[in-house]
Protein backbone atom coordinates (compact mmCIF):
# COMPACT_ATOMS: atom_id res chain seq x y z
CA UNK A 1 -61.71 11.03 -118.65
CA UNK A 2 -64.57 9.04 -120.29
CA UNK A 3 -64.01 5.24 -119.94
CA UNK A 4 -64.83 3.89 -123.06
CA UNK A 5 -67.87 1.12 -123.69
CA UNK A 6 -67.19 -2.28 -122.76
CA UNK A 7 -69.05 -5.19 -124.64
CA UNK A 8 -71.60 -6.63 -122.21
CA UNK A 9 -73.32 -10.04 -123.20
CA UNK A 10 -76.99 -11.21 -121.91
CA UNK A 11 -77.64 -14.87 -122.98
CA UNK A 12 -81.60 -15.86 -122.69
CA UNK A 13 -83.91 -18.02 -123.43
CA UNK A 14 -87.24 -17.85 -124.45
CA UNK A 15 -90.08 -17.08 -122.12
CA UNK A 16 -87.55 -16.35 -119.26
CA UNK A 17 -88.84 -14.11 -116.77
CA UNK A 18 -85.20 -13.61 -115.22
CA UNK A 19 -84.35 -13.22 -118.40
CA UNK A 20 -86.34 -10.26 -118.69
CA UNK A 21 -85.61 -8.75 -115.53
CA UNK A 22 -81.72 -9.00 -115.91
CA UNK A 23 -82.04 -6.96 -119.58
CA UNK A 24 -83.74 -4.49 -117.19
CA UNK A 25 -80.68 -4.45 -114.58
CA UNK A 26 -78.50 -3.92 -117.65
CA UNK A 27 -80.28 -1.02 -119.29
CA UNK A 28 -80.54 0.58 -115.71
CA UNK A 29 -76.90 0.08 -114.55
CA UNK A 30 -76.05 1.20 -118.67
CA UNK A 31 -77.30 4.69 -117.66
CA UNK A 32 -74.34 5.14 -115.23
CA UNK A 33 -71.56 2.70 -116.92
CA UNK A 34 -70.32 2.70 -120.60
CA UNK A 35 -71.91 -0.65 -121.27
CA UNK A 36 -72.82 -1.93 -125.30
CA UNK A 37 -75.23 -4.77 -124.58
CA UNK A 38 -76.08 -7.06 -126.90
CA UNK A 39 -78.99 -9.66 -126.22
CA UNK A 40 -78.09 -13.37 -127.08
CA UNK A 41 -80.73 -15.84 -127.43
CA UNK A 42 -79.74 -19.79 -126.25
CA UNK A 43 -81.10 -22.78 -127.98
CA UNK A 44 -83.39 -24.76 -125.34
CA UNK A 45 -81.28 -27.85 -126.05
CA UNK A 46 -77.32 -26.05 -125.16
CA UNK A 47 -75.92 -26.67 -122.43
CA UNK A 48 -76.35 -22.93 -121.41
CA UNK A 49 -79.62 -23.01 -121.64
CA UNK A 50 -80.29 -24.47 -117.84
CA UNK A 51 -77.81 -21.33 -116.42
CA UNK A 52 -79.76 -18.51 -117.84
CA UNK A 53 -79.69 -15.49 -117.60
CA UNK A 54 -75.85 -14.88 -117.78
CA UNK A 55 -74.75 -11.72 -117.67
CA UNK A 56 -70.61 -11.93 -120.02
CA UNK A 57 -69.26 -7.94 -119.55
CA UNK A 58 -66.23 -7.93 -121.16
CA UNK A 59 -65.75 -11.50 -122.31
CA UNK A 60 -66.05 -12.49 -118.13
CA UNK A 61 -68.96 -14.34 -117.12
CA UNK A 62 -70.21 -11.37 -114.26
CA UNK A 63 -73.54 -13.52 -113.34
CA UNK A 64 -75.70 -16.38 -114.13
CA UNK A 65 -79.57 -16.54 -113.19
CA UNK A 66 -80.89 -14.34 -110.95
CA UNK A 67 -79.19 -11.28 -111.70
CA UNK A 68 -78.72 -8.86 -108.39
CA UNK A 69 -78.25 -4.94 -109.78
CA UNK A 70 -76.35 -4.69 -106.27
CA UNK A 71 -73.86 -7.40 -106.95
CA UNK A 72 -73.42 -6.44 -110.51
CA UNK A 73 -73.09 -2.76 -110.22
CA UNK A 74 -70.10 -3.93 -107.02
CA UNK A 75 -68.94 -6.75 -109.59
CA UNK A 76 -68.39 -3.24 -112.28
CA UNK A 77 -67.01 -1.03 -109.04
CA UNK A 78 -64.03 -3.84 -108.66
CA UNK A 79 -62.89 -3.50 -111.92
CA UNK A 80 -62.40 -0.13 -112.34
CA UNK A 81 -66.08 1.52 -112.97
CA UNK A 82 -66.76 3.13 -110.15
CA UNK A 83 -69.78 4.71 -111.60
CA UNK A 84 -71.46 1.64 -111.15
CA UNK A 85 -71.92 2.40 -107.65
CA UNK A 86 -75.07 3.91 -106.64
């Protein structure tokens, strides 16, 4: 049985390096897990701004700045995706 796509949020900032490399994590870890990612740029002056990246999959903050692929895919594994494990 296919699980179906789950909504996965990346919040950035502008010139973020670990920005960048989290959207990486995501597309990899997308090849194995049902993931729709959108990409959501912060304002430098919110309050989220400070915490980037943050990774939301499925409305649940998963991570927040430097994104591990280990931790994540494990994070994905606990909650039902066991695909995620590599």
């Amino acid at each position: 049985m296919a699980l179906q796509a789950i909504r996965a949020v990346l919040r950035t900032k502008e010139n973020c390096s670990l920005c960048h490399k989290a959207e990486g994590v995501l597309r990899r870890i997308a090849r194995d897990v049902p993931l729709d990612l959108e990409v959501d740029q912060v304002d430098e002056d919110s309050p989220l701004a400070a915490r980037v990246p943050i990774v939301e999959i499925g409305g649940v903050e998963a991570q927040a700045g430097k994104v591990s692929e280990f931790r994540l895919r494990n994070w994905l594994k606990e909650r039902g995706y066991p695909d995620a494990a590599r």
